[in-house]
C-alpha atoms as a PDB file:
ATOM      1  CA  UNK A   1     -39.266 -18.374-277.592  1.00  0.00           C
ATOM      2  CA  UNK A   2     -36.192 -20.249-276.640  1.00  0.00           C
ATOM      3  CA  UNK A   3     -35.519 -20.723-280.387  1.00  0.00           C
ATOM      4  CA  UNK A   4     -35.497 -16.989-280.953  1.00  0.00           C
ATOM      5  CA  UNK A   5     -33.249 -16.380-278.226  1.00  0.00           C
ATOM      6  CA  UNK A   6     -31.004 -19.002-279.593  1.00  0.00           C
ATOM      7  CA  UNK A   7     -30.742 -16.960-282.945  1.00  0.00           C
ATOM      8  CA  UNK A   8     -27.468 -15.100-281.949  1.00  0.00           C
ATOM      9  CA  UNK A   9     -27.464 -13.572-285.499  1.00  0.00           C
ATOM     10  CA  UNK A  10     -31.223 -12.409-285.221  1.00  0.00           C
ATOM     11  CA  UNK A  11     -30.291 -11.060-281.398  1.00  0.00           C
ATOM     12  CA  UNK A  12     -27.075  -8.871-282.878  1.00  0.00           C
ATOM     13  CA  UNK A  13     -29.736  -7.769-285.666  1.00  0.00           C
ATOM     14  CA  UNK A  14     -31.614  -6.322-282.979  1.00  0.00           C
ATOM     15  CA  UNK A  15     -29.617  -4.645-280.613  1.00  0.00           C
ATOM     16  CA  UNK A  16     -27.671  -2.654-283.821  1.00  0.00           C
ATOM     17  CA  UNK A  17     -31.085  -1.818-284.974  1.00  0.00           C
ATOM     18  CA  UNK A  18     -31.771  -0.682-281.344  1.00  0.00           C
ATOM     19  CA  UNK A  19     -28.657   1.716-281.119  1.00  0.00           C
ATOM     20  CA  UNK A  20     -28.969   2.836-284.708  1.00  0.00           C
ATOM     21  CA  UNK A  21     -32.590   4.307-283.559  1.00  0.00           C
ATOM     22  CA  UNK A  22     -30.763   5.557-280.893  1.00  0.00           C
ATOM     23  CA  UNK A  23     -28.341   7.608-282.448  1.00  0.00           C
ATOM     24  CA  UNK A  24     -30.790   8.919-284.764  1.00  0.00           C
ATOM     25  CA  UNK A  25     -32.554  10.015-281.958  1.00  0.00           C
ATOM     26  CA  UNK A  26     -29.948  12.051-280.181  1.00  0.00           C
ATOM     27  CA  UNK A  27     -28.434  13.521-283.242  1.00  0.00           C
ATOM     28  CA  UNK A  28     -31.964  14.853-283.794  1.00  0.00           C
ATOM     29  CA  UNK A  29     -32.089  16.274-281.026  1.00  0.00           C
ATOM     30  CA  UNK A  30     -28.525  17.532-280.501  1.00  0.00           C
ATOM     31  CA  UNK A  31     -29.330  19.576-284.075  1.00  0.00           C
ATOM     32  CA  UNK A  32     -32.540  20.935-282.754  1.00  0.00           C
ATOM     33  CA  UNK A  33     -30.786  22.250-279.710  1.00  0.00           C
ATOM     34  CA  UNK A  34     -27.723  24.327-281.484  1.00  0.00           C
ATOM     35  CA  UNK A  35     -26.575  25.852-278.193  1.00  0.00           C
ATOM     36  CA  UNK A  36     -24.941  22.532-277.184  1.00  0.00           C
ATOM     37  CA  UNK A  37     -22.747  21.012-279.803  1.00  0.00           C
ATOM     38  CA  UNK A  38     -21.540  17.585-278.660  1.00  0.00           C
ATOM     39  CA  UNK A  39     -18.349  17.690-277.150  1.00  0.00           C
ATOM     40  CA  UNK A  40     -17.141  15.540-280.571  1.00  0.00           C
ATOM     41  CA  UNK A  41     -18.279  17.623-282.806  1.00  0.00           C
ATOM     42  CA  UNK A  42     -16.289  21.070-280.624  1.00  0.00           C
ATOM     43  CA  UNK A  43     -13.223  19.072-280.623  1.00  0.00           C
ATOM     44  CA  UNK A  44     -13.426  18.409-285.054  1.00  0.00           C
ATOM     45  CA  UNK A  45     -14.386  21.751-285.368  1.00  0.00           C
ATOM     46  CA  UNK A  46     -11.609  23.133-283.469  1.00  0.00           C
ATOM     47  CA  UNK A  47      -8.666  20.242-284.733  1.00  0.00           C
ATOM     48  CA  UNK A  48     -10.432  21.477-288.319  1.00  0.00           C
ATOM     49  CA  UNK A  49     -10.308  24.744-287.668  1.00  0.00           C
ATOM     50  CA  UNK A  50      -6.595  25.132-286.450  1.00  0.00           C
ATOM     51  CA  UNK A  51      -5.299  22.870-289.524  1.00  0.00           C
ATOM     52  CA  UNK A  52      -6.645  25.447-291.615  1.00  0.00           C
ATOM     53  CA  UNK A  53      -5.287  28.037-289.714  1.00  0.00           C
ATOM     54  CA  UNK A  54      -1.800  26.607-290.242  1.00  0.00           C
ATOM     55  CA  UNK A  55      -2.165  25.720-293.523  1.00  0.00           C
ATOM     56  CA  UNK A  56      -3.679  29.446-294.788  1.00  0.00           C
ATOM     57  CA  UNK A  57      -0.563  30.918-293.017  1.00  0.00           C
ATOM     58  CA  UNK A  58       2.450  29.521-295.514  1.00  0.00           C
ATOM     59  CA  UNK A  59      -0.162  29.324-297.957  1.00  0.00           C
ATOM     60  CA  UNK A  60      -1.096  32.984-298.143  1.00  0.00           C
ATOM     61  CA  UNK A  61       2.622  33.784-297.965  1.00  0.00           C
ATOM     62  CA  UNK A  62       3.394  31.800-300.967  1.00  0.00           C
ATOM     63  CA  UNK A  63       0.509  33.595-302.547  1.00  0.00           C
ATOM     64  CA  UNK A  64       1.753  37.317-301.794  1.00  0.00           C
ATOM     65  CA  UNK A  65       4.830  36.278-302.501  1.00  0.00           C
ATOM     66  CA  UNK A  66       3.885  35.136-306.191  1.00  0.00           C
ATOM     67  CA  UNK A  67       1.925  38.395-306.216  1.00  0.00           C
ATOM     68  CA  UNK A  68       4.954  40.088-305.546  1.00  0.00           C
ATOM     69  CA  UNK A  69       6.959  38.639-307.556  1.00  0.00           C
ATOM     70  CA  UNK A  70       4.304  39.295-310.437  1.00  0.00           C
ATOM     71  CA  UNK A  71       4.227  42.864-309.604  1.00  0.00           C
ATOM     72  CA  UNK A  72       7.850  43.351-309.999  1.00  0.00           C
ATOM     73  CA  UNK A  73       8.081  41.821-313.371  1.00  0.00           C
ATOM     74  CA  UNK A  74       5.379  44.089-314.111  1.00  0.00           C
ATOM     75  CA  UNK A  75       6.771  46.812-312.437  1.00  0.00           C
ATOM     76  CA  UNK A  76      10.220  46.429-314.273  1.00  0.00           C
ATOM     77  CA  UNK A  77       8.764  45.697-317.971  1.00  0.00           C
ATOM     78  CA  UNK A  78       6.799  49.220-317.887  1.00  0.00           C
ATOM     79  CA  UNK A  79       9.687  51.164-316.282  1.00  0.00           C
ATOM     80  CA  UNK A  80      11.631  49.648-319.690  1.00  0.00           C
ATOM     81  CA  UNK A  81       8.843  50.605-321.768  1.00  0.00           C
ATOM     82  CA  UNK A  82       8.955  53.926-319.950  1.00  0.00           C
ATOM     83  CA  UNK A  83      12.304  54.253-320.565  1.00  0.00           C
ATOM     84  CA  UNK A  84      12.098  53.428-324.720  1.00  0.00           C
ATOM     85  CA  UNK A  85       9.232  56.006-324.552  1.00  0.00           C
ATOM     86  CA  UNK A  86      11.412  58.641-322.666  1.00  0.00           C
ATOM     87  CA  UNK A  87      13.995  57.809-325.290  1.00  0.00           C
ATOM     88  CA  UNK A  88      11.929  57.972-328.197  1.00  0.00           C
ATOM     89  CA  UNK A  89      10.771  61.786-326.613  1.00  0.00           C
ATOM     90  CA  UNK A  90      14.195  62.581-325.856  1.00  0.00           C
ATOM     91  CA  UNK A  91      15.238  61.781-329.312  1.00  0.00           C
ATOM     92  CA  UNK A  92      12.282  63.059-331.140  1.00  0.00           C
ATOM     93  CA  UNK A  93      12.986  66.476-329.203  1.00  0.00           C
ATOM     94  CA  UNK A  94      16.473  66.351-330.204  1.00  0.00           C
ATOM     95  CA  UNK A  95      15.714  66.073-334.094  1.00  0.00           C
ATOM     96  CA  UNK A  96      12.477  68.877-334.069  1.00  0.00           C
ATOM     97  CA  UNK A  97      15.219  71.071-332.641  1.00  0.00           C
ATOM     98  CA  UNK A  98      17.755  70.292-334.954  1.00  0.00           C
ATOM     99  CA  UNK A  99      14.700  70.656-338.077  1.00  0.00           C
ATOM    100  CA  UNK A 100      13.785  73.630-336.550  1.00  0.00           C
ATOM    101  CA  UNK A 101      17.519  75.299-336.539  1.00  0.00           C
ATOM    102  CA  UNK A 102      18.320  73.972-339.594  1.00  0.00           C
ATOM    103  CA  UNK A 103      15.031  75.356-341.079  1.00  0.00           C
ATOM    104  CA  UNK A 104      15.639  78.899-339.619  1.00  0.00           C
ATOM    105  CA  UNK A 105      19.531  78.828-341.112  1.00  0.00           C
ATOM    106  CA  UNK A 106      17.659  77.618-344.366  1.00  0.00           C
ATOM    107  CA  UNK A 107      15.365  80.388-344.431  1.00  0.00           C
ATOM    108  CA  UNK A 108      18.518  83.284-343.909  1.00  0.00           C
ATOM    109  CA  UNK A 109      20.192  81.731-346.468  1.00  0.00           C
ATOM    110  CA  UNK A 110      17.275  82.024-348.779  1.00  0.00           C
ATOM    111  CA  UNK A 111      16.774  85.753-347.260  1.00  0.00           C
ATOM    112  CA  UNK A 112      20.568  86.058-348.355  1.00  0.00           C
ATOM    113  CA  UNK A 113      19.770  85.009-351.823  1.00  0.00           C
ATOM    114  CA  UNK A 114      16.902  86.957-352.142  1.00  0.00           C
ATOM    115  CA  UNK A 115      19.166  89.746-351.695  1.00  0.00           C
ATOM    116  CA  UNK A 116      22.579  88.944-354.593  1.00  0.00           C
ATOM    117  CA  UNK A 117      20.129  89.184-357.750  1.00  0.00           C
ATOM    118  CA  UNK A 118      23.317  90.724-358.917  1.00  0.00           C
ATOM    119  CA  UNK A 119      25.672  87.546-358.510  1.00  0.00           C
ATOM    120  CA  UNK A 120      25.802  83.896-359.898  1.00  0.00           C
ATOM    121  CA  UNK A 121      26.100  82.335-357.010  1.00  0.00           C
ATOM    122  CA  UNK A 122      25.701  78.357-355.701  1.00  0.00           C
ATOM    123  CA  UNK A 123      23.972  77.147-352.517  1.00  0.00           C
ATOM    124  CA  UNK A 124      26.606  74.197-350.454  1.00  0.00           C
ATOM    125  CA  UNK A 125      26.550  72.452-347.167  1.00  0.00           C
ATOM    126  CA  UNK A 126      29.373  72.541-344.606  1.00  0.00           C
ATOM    127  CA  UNK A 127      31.130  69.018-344.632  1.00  0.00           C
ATOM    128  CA  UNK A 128      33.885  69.373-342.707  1.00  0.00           C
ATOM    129  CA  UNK A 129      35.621  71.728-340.309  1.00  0.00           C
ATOM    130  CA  UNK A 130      38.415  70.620-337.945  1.00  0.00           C
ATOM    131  CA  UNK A 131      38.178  71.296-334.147  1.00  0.00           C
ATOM    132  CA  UNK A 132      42.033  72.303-334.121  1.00  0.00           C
ATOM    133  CA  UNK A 133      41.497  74.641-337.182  1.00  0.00           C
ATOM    134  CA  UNK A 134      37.796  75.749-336.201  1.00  0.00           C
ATOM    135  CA  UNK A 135      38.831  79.555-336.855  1.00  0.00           C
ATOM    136  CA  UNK A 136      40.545  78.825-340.299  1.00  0.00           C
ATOM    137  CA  UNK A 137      39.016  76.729-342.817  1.00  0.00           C
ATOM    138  CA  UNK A 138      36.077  74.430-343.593  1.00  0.00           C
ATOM    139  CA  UNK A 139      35.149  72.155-346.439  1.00  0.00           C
ATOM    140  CA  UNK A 140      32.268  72.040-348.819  1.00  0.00           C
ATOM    141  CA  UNK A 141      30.059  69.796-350.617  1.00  0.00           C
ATOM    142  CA  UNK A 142      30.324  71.610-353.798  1.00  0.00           C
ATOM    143  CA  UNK A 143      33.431  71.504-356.249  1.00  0.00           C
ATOM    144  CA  UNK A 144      34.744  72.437-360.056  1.00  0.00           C
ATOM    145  CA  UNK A 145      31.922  69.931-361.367  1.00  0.00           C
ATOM    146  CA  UNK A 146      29.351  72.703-360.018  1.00  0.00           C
ATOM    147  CA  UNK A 147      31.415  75.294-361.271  1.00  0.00           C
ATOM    148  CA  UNK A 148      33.041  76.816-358.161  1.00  0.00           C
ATOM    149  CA  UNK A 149      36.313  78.457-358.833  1.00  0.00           C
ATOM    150  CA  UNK A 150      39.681  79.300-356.584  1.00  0.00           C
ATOM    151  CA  UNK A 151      39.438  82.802-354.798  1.00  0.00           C
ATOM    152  CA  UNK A 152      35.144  83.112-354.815  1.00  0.00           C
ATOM    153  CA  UNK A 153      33.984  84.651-351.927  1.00  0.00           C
ATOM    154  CA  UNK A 154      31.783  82.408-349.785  1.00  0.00           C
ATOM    155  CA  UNK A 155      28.754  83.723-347.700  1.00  0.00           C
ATOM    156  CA  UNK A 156      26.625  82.312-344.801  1.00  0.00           C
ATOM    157  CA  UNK A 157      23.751  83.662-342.661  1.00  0.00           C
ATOM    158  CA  UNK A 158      23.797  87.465-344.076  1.00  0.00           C
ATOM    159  CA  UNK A 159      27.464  88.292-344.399  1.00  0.00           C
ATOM    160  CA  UNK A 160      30.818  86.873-345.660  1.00  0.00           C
ATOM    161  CA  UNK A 161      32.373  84.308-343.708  1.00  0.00           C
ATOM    162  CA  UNK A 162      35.696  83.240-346.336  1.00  0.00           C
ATOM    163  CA  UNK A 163      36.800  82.551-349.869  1.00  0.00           C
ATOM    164  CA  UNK A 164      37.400  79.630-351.804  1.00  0.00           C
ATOM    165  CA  UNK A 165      41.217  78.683-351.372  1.00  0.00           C
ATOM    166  CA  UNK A 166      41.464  75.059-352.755  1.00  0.00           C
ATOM    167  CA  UNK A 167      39.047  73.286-355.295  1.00  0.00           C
ATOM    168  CA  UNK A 168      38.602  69.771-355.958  1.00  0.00           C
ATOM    169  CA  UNK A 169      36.053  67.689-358.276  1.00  0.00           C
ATOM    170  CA  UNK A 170      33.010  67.376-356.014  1.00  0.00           C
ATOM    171  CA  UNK A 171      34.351  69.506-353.131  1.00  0.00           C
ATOM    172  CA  UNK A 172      36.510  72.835-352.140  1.00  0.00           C
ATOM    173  CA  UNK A 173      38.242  74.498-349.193  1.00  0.00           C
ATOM    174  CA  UNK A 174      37.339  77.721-347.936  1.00  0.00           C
ATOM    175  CA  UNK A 175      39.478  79.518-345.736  1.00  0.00           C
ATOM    176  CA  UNK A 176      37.770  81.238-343.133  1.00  0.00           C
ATOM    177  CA  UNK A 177      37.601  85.460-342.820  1.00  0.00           C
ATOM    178  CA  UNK A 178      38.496  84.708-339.460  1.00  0.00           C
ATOM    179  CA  UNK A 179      41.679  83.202-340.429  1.00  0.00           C
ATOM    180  CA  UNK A 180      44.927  83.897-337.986  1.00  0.00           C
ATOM    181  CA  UNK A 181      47.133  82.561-341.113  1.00  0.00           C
ATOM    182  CA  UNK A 182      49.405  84.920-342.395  1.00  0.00           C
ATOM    183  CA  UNK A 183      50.200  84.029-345.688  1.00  0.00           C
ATOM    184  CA  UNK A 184      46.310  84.823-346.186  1.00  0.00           C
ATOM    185  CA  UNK A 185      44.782  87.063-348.692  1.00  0.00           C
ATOM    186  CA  UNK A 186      43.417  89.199-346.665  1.00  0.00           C
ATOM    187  CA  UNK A 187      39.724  90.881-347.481  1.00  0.00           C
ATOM    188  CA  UNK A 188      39.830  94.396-348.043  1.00  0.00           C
ATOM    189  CA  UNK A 189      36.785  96.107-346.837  1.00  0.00           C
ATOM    190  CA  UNK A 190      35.017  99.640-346.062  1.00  0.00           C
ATOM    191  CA  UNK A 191      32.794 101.374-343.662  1.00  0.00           C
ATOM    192  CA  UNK A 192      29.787 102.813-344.980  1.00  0.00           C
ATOM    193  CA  UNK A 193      29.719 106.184-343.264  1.00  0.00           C
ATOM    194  CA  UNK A 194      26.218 107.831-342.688  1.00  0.00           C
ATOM    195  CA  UNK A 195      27.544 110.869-344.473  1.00  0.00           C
ATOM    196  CA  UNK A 196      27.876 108.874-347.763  1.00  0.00           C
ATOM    197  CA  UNK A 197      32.400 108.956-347.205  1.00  0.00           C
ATOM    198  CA  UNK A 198      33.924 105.593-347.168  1.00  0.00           C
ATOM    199  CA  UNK A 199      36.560 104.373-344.811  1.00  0.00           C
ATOM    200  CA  UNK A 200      38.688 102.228-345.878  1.00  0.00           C
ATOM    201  CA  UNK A 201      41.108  98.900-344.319  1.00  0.00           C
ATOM    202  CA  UNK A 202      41.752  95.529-344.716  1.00  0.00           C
ATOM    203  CA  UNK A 203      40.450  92.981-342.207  1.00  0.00           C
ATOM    204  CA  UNK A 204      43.708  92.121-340.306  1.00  0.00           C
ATOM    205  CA  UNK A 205      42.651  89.660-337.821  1.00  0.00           C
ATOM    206  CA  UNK A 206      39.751  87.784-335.499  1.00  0.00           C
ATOM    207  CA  UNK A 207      39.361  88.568-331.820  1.00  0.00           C
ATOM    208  CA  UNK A 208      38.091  85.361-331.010  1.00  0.00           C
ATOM    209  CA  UNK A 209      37.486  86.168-326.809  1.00  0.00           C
ATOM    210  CA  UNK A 210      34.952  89.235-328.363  1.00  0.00           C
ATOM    211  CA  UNK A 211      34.119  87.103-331.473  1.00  0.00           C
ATOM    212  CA  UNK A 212      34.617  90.071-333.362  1.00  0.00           C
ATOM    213  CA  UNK A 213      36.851  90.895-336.710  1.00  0.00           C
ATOM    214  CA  UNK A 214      39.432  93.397-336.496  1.00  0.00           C
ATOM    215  CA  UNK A 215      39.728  96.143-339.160  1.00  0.00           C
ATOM    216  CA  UNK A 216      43.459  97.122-339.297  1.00  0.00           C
ATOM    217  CA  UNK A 217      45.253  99.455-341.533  1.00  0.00           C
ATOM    218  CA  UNK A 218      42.839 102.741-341.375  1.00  0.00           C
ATOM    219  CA  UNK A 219      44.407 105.919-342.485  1.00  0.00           C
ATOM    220  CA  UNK A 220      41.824 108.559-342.199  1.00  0.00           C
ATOM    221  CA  UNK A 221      40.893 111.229-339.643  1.00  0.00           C
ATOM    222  CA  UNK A 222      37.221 110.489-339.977  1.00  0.00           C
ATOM    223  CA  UNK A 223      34.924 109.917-336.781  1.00  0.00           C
ATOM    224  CA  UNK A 224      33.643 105.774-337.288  1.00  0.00           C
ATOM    225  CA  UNK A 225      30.452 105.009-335.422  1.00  0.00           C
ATOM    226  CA  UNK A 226      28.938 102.092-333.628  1.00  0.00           C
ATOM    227  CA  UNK A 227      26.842 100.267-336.093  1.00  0.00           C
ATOM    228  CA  UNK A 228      27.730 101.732-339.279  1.00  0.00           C
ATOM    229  CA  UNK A 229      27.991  99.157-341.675  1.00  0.00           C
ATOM    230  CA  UNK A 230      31.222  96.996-343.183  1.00  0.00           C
ATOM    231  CA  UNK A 231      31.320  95.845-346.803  1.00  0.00           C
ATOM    232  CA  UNK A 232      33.727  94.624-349.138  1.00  0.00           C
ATOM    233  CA  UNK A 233      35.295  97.374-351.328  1.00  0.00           C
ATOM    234  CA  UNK A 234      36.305  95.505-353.845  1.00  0.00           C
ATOM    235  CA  UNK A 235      39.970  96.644-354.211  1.00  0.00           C
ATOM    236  CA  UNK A 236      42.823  94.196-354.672  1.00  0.00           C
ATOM    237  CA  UNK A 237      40.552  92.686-357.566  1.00  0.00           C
ATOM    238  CA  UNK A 238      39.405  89.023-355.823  1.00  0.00           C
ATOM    239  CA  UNK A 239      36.309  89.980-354.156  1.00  0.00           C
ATOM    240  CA  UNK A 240      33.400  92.168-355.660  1.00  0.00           C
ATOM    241  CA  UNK A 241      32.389  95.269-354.150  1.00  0.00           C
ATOM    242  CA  UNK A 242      29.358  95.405-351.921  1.00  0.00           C
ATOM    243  CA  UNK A 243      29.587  92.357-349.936  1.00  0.00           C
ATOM    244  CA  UNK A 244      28.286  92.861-345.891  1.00  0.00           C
ATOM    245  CA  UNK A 245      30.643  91.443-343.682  1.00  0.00           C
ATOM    246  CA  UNK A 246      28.807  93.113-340.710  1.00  0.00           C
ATOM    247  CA  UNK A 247      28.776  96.302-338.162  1.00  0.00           C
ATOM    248  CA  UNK A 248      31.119  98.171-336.558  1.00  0.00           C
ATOM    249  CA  UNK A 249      30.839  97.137-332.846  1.00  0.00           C
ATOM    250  CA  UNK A 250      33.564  99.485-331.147  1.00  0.00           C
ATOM    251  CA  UNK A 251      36.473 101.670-332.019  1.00  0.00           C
ATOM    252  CA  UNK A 252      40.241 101.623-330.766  1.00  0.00           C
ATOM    253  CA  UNK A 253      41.824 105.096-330.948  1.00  0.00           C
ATOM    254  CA  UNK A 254      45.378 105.970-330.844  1.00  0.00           C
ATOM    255  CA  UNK A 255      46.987 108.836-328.665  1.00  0.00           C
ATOM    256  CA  UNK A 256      46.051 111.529-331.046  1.00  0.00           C
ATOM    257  CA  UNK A 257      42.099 110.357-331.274  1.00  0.00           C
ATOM    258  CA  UNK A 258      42.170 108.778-334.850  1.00  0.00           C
ATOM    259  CA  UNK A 259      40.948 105.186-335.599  1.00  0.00           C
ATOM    260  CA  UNK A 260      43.691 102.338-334.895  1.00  0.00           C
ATOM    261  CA  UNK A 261      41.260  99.235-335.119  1.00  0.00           C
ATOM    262  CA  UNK A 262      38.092  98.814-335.556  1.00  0.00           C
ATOM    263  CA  UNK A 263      35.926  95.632-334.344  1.00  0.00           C
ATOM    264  CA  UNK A 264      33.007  94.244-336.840  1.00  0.00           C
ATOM    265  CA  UNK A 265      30.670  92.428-335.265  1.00  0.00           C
ATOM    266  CA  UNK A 266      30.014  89.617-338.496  1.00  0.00           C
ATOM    267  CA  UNK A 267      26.738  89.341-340.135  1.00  0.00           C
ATOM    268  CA  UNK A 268      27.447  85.839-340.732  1.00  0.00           C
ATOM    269  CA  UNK A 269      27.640  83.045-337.729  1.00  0.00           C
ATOM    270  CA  UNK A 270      31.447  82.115-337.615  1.00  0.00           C
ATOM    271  CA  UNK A 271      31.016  79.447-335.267  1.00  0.00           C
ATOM    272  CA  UNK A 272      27.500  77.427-336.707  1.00  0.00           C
ATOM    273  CA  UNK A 273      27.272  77.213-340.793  1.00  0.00           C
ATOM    274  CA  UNK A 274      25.830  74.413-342.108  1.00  0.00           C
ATOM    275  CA  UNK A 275      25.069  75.986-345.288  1.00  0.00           C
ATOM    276  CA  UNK A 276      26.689  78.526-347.370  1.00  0.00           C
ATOM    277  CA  UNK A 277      26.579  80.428-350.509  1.00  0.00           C
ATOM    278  CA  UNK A 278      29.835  80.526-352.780  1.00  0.00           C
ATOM    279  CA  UNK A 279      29.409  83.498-354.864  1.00  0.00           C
ATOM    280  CA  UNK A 280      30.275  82.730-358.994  1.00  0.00           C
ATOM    281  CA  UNK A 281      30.344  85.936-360.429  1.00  0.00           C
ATOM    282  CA  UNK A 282      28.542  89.216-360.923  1.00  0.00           C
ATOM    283  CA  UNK A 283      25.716  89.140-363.594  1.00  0.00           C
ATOM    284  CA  UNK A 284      27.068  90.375-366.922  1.00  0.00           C
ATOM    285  CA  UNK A 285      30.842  89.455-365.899  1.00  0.00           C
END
C-alpha cells in the first residue's frame, strides 16, 4: 500500500481518469437537460453568434454591391442592343418607305407609258437637281449614247415636267416647265374645252407659293373651266401635239371678263421625280 501511494505517476493516472469520468458525466447530463446550457457554452454561442453578425454585414454589402454592379453591366449591354435593334427598325422603316414610294412612282411611270404607244420614248432616273435652281433644271442618267436628242420633251408622273436643253454622252439637262428663265423656249399649250374648241397660250411662268403653272398670252373670249384639261398643241414645231401638262385649277379675268391667266395645276410632280420619260419621237416620224 505504501508503495502504491508512492507511485506519483500511477496517483496523477488516477485522479485524470477520475475527472475525465467526471466530465463525461455532467456533459451527459447537461445535453439531456437542454433548458440549461452551461454558462460556457451561452457565452461561445453568443461571441459566435455576434462575429457572424459582423462579418455577414460588410459581407452581404460587398455581395449586393457585386450584384449591382452585375446588373448594370447587364442593364447597359441590352439598352445597346436595344438601341442597334431600334436602329435597325428605324432604318428598315426608312428604306420600306422609300421601296414603297419609289415603287408607286415606278408604277405611274409605267401607267404613263402604257399610255404614249404613239411615241419612241426612253425611261431615265433623276441624277441631279440643284437646291438653288430646284425650279429650273435637273440632270439625267440618260445621254446621246441612248439616243436622246436636244429639245425632246421630258415627262414624269402623268404630265410634262421640261425638255431636253443640253446633251452629253451618258447624260443630258432638262430644263424644267417651271422654269423662271427668260431666254426659255417656252411650251405652247391648249385647253381642251368640253365643247370640242381649243384655247390656246403659251405657258408663261410658275407660281411657285400655289405650285401651279401660269398660262399667259390667251386671246379668246371663250368661258375656261375648272378642270378642263391642258395639253401641248404642238405649235412652234419642238414639242408634239397631245402632251398633258395638267388641269386648269382657276381663272384670272381682266376688267372686261375675258381670260388674262390661267393656273394649271401639273399632272406631273414638280417637286419629287426620280424617274422620267424623255420622249424620242412620234411613231412613223
Amino acid at each position: 500500500m505504501q508503495k502504491f501511494f508512492s507511485n506519483k505517476r500511477l496517483i496523477v493516472l488516477m485522479v485524470s481518469l477520475l475527472v475525465c469520468v467526471g466530465l463525461i458525466a455532467a456533459s451527459v447530463s447537461v445535453r439531456n437537460n437542454k433548458n440549461t446550457p452551461p454558462v460556457v457554452q451561452q457565452v461561445g454561442n453568443d461571441v459566435v453568434g455576434i462575429t457572424s453578425w459582423v462579418v455577414a454585414i460588410p459581407a452581404n454589402g460587398i455581395s449586393n454591391a457585386l450584384d449591382d454592379v452585375a446588373n448594370l453591366f447587364n442593364t447597359y449591354s441590352e439598352n445597346e442592343r436595344l438601341k442597334s435593334s431600334l436602329d435597325d427598325l428605324a432604318q428598315t422603316k426608312v428604306q420600306n418607305q422609300s421601296l414603297k414610294q419609289e415603287n408607286k412612282r415606278l408604277k405611274k411611270e409605267l401607267a404613263l407609258n402604257a399610255t404614249l404607244t404613239d411615241y419612241s420614248k426612253a425611261t431615265a432616273s433623276v441624277i441631279s437637281r440643284s437646291p438653288s435652281d430646284w425650279t429650273n433644271t435637273v440632270v439625267i442618267n440618260k445621254g446621246s449614247v441612248a439616243g436622246i436628242k436636244k429639245n425632246m420633251p421630258v415627262m414624269s408622273g402623268s404630265g410634262l415636267v421640261g425638255r431636253i436643253v443640253e446633251v452629253n454622252k451618258t447624260n443630258s439637262k432638262v430644263e424644267m416647265i417651271s422654269t423662271n428663265s427668260s431666254a426659255s423656249n417656252r411650251f405652247a399649250a391648249e385647253v381642251v374645252r368640253s365643247s370640242g374648241n381649243a384655247v390656246n397660250g403659251i405657258i408663261t411662268g410658275y407660281n411657285k407659293a400655289r405650285g401651279e403653272l401660269v398660262l399667259g398670252q390667251i386671246s379668246t373670249n371663250q368661258t375656261i373651266k375648272k378642270g378642263e384639261q391642258v395639253m401641248t398643241s404642238g405649235l412652234g414645231g419642238l414639242t408634239p401635239k397631245g402632251l398633258l401638262i395638267g388641269k386648269v385649277a382657276s381663272v384670272k379675268t381682266d376688267n372686261y371678263g375675258l381670260a388674262d391667266k390661267v393656273y394649271i395645276k401639273p399632272a406631273g410632280n414638280l417637286d419629287d421625280m426620280d424617274v422620267v420619260t424623255v420622249i424620242k419621237r412620234t411613231i412613223g416620224g
